[in-house]
Protein backbone atom coordinates (compact mmCIF):
# COMPACT_ATOMS: atom_id res chain seq x y z
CA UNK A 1 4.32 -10.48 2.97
CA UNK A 2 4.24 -7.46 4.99
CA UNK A 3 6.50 -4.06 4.27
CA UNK A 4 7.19 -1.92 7.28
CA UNK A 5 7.66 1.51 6.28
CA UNK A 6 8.78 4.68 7.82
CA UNK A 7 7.22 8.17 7.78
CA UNK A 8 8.09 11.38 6.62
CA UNK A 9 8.25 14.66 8.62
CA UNK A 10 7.19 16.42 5.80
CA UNK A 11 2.88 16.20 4.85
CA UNK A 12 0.74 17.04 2.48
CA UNK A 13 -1.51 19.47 3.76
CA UNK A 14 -5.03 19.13 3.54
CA UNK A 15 -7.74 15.71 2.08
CA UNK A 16 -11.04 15.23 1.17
CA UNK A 17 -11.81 12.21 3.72
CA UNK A 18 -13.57 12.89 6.69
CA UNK A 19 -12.19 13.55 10.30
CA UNK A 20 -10.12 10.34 12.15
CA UNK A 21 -11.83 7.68 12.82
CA UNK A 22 -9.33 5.40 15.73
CA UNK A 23 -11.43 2.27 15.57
CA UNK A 24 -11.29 2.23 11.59
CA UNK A 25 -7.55 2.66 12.03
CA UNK A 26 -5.88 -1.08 11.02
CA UNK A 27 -4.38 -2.73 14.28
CA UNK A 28 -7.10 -2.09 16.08
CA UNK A 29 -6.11 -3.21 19.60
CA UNK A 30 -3.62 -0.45 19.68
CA UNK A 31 -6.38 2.28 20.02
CA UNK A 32 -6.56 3.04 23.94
CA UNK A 33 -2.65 3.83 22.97
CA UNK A 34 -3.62 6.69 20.26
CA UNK A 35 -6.55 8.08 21.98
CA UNK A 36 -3.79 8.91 24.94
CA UNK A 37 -1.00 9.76 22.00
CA UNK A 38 -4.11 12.00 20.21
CA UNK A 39 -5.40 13.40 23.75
CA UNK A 40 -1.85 14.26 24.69
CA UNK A 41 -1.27 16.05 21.53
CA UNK A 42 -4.02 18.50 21.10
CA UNK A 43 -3.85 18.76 24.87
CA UNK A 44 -0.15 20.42 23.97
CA UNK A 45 -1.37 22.41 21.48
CA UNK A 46 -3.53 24.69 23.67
CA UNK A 47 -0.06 26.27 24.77
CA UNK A 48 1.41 27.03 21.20
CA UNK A 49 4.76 28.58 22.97
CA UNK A 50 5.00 25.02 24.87
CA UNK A 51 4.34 22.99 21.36
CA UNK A 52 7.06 25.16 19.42
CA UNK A 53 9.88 24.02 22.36
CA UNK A 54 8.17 20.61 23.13
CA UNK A 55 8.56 19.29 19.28
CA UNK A 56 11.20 22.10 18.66
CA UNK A 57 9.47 23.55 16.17
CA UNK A 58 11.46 26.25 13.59
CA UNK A 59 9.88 29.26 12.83
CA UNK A 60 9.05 28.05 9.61
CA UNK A 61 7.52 24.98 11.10
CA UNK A 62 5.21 26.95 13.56
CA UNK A 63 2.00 26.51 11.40
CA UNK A 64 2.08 22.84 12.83
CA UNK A 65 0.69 24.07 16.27
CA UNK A 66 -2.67 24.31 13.93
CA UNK A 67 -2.52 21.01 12.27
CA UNK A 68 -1.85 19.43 15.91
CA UNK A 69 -4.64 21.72 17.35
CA UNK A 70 -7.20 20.42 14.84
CA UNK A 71 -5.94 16.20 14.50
CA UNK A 72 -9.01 15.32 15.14
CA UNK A 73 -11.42 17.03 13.04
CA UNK A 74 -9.16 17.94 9.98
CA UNK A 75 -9.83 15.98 6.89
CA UNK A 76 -7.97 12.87 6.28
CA UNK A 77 -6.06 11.19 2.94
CA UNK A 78 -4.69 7.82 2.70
CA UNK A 79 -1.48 7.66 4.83
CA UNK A 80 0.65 6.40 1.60
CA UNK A 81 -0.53 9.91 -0.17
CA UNK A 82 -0.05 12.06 2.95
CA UNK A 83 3.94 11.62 3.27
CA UNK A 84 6.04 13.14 0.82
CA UNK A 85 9.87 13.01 1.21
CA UNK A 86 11.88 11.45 -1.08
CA UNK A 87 10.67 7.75 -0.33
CA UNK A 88 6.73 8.64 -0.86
CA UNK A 89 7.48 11.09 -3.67
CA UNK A 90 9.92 8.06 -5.42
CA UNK A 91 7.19 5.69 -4.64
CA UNK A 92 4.67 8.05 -6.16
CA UNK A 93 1.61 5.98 -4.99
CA UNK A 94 -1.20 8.61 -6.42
CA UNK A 95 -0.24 7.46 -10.00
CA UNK A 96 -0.56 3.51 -8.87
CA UNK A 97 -3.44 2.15 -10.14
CA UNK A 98 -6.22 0.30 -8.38
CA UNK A 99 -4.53 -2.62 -8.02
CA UNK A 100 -1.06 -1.44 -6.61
CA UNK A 101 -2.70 0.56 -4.43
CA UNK A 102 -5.19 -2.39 -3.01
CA UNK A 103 -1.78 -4.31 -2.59
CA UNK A 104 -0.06 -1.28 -1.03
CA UNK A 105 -3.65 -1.45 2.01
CA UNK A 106 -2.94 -5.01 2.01
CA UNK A 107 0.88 -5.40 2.68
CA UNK A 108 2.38 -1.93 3.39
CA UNK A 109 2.31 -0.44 7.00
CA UNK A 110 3.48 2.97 7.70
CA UNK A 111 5.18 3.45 11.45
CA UNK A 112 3.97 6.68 12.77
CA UNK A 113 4.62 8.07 16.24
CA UNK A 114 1.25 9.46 16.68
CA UNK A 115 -0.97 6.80 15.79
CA UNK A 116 1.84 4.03 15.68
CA UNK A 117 1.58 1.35 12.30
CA UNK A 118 -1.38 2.17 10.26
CA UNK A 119 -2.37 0.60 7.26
CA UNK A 120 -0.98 2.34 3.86
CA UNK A 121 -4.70 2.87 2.56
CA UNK A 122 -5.63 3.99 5.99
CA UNK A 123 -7.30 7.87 5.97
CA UNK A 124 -5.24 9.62 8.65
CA UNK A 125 -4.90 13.72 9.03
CA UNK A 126 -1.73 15.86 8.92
CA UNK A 127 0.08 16.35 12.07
CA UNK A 128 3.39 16.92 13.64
CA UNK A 129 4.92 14.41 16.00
CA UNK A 130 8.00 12.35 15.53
CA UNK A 131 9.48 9.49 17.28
CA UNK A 132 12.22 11.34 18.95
CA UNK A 133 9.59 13.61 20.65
CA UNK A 134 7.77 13.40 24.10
CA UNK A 135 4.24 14.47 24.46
CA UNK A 136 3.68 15.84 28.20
CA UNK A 137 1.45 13.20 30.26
CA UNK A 138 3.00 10.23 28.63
CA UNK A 139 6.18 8.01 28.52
CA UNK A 140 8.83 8.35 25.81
CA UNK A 141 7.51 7.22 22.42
CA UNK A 142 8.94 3.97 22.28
CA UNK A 143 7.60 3.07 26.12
CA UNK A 144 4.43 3.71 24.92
CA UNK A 145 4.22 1.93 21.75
CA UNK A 146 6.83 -0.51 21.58
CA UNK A 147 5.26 -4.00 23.56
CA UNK A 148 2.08 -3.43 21.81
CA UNK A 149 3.06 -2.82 18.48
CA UNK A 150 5.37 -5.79 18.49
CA UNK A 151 2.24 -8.13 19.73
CA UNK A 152 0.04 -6.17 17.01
CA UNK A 153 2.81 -6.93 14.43
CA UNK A 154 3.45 -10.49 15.39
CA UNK A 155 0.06 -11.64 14.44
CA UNK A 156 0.73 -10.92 10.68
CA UNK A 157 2.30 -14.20 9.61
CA UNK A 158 4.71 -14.71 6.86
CA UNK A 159 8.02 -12.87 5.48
CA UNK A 160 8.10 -9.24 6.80
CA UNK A 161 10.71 -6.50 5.49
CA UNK A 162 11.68 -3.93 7.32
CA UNK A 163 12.20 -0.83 5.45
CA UNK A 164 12.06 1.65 8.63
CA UNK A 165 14.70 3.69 10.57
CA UNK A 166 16.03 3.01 12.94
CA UNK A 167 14.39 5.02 15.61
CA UNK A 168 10.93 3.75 14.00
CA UNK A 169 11.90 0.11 14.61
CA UNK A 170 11.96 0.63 17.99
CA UNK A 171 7.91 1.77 18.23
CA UNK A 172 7.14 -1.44 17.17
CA UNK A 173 10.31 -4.14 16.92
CA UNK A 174 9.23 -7.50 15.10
CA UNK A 175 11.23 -10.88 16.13
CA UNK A 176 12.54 -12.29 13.21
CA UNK A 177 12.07 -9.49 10.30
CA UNK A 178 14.41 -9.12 7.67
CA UNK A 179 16.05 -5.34 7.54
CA UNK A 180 16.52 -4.09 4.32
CA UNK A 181 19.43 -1.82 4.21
CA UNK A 182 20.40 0.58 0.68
CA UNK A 183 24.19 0.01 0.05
CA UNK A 184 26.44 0.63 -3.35
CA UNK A 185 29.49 -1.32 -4.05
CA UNK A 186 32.24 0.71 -3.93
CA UNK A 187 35.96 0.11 -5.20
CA UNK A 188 37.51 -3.52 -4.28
CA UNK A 189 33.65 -5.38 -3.59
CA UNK A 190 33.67 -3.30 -0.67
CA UNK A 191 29.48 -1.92 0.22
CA UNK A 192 29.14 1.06 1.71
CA UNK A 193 25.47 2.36 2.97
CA UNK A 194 23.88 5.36 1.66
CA UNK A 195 21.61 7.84 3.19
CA UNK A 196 19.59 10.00 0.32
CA UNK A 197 19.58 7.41 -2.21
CA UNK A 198 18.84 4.68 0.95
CA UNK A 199 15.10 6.52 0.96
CA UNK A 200 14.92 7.07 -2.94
CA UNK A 201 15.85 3.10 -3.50
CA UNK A 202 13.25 2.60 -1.11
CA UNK A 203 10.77 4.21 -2.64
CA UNK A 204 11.09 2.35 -6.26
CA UNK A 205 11.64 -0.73 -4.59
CA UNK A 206 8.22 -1.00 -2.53
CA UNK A 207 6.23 0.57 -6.24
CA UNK A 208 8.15 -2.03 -8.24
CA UNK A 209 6.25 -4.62 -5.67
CA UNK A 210 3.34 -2.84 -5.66
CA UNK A 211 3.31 -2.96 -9.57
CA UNK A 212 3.97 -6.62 -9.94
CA UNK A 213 2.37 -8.01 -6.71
CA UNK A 214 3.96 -10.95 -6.43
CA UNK A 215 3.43 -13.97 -3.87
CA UNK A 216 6.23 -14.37 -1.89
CA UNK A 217 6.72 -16.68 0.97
CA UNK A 218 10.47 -16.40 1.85
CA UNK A 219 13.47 -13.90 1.68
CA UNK A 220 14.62 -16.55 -1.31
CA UNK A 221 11.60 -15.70 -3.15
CA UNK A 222 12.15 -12.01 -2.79
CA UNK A 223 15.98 -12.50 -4.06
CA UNK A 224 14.44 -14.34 -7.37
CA UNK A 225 11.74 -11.67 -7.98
CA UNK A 226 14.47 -9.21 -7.45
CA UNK A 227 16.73 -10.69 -10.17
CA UNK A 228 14.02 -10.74 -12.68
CA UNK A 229 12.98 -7.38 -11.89
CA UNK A 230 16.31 -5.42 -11.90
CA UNK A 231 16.88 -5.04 -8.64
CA UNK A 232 19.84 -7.03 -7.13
CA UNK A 233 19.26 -8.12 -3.61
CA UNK A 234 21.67 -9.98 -1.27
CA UNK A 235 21.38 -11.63 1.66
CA UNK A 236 23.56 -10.88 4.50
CA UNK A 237 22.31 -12.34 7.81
CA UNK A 238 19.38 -11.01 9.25
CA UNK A 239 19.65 -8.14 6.42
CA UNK A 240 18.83 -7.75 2.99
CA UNK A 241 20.92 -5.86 1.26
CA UNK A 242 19.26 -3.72 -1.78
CA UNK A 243 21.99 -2.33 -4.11
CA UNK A 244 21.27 0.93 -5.52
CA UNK A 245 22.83 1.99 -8.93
């Protein structure tokens, strides 16, 4: 099974790993693409006033133009402890143990727009780039990752959930995943989706996996596991539908 995850804007600052490393990165035929994405973005960062409109920063957010400046050499953490947000801070990997965590490097990947999917357990740096941005020198973020993320993706076999946004899914689309969309039932049997709880519900689904680790082979086996866990999980089409209380 593989979980496709989305970022978060917000990171936690700092790590005690040392500096990048692109060919330890997992998928790693996709990195001539981040050595151009990494080049591009410290290349930007030389002209702070240009970074603030490029990635249109806020004042507050200005301090990025550092991060960004230093990608390369700042120290790393694994990507599932560097984004917070509600998702990351509902999953609350740090207080996994060993186990859900080796799971999480196993079967979670984390869609980022600056070094495109990357392993959960993989040690990557803060930074600043989202999907909707442009570096200078390069196409529009989903030009330049989108064919070879989807060929990277394609060669994991088996059932894959997609848990990212929408603007994620296009870096790196995967033929025949199953999109798992956050609804509640509302009056009449009627769903309706949700948008703060979507990423909270998120968050305790993928540690509920991590926890239990199960071995599942189809979107059938996902609906059982979800029944006996307390989660209740619907099929609709291509979609999964995750109900949040």
């Amino acid at each position: 099974m593989l979980l496709l995850l989305p970022p978060s804007e917000s990171k936690r600052p700092g790590g005690s790993g040392a500096s990048l490393e692109v060919p330890a990165l997992a998928f790693g035929e996709l990195a001539p693409l981040r050595e151009r994405a990494l080049d591009a973005l410290v290349a930007l960062s030389a002209d702070p006033d240009e970074m603030v409109r490029a990635l249109k920063l806020s004042a507050r957010q200005a301090g990025d133009v550092d991060q960004n400046r230093t990608v390369r050499t700042a120290p790393t953490m694994a990507a599932v402890d560097r984004f917070t947000g509600v998702l990351y801070d509902a999953l609350g990997a740090a207080s996994l143990d060993d186990g859900a965590r080796s799971w999480l490097g196993a079967h979670a990947v984390i869609q980022t727009a600056l070094l495109g999917p990357v392993s959960a357990l993989d040690p990557i740096p803060a930074f600043r780039l989202s999907a909707g941005h442009r570096l200078p020198g390069l196409p529009p973020a989903k030009r330049h990752w989108a064919e070879e993320t989807e060929r990277a993706l394609a060669g994991r076999a088996g059932l894959v959930l997609d848990l990212r946004s929408e603007a994620y899914r296009a870096l790196g689309p995967v033929p025949g995943a199953t999109y798992v969309r956050v609804v509640a039932e509302a009056e009449g049997g009627a769903v309706r989706a949700l948008n703060h709880f979507n990423k909270k519900a998120k968050g305790f689904f993928v540690r509920a996996l991590a926890e239990s680790r199960p071995a599942l082979e189809s979107v059938a086996d996902l609906e059982a596991w979800g029944e006996a866990s307390g989660f209740v999980l619907e099929r609709a089409g291509d979609e999964l539908l995750l109900f949040a209380e």
